[in-house]
Protein backbone atom coordinates (compact mmCIF):
# COMPACT_ATOMS: atom_id res chain seq x y z
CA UNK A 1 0.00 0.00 0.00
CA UNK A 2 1.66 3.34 -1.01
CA UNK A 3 0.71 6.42 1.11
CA UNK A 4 -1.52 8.96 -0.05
CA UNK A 5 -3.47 6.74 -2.44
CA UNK A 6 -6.89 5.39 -2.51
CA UNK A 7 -6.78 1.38 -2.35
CA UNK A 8 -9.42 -1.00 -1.73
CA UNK A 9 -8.27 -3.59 0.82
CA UNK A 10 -9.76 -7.08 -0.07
CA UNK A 11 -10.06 -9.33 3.27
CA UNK A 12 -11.49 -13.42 2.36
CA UNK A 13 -12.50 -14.57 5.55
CA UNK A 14 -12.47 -18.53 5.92
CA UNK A 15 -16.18 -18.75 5.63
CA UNK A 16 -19.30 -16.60 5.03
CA UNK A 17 -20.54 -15.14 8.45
CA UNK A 18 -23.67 -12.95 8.87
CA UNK A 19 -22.47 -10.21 10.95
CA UNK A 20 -24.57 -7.72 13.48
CA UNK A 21 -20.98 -5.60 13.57
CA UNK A 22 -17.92 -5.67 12.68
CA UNK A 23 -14.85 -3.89 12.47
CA UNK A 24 -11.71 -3.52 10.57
CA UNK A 25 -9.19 -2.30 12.04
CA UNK A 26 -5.52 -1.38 10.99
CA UNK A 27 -2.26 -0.82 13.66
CA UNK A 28 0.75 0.79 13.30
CA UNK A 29 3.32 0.31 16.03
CA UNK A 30 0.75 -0.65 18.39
CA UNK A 31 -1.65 2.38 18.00
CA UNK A 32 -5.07 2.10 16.22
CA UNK A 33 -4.56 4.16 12.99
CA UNK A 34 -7.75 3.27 10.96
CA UNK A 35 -10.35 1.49 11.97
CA UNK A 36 -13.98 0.86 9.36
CA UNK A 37 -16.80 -0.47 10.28
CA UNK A 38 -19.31 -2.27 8.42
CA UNK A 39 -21.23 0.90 7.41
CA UNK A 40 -17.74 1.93 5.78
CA UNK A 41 -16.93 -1.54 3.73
CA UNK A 42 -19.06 -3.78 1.87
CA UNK A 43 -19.31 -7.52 2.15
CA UNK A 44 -20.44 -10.58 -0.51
CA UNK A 45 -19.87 -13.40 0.99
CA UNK A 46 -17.11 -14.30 2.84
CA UNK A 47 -15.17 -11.19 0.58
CA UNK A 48 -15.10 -7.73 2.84
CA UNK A 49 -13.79 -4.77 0.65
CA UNK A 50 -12.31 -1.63 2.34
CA UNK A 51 -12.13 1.67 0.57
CA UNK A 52 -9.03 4.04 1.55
CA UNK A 53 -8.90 7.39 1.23
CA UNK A 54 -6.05 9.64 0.63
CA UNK A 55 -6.35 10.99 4.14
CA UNK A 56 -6.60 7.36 5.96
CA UNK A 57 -3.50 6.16 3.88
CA UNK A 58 -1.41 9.66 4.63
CA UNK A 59 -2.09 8.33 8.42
CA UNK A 60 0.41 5.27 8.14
CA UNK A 61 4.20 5.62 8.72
CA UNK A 62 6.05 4.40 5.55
CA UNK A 63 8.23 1.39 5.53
CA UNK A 64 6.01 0.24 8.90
CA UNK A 65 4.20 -3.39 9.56
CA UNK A 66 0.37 -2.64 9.18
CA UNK A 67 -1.71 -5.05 11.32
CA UNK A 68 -5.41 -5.38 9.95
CA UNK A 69 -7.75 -7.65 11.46
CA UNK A 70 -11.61 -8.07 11.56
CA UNK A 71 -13.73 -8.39 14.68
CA UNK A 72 -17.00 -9.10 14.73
CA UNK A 73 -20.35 -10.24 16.67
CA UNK A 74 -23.09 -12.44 15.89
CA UNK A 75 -25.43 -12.77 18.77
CA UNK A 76 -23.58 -13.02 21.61
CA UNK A 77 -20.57 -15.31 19.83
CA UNK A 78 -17.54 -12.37 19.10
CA UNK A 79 -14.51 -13.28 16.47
CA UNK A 80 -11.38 -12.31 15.26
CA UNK A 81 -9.53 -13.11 12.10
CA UNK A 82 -5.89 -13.89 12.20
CA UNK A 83 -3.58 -10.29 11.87
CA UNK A 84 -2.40 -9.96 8.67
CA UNK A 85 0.58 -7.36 7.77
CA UNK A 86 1.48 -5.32 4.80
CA UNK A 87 3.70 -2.76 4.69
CA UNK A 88 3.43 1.46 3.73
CA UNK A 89 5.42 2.23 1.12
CA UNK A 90 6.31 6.37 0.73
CA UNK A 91 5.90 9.43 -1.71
CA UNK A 92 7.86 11.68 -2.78
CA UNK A 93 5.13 14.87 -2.44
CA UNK A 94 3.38 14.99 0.94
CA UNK A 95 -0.13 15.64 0.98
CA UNK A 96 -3.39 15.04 -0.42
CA UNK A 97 -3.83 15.74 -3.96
């Protein structure tokens, strides 16, 4: 993921769940950086997609692990997915264009 760009994260969970609420949520050096919810994402099947924006990716720290993970409920059962890293990758001209 380069900073200051727009990507669409693509999470596959291991199976279809029907959420009440979830959350995606990506770390940086142990401090919450961006976090979706559902409201922000959209989900077919067992595929969640995340829209970026210029401003969430301008948040990370270049050359950084990212941690993203999903939580989510379903009646009173709560899960996690395993963390999964990626890396922030720099630009040359700061800012949002």
């Amino acid at each position: 993921m380069i900073r200051g760009t727009t990507p669409t994260l693509t999470l596959t969970l291991s199976n279809e769940i029907d959420f009440e609420a979830y959350f995606v949520t990506l770390k940086q050096e142990g401090y919450t950086v961006i976090e979706k919810t559902e409201a922000d994402c959209t989900r077919e099947g067992a595929v969640i997609t995340v829209p970026l924006t210029q401003e969430d990716t301008l948040r990370l720290r270049s050359g950084t692990a990212v941690e993203i993970q999903v939580r989510g409920k379903v009646g009173e059962k709560a899960f996690a997915t395993l963390i999964k890293k990626l890396y922030a990758d720099d630009i040359l001209k700061e800012g949002k264009i």
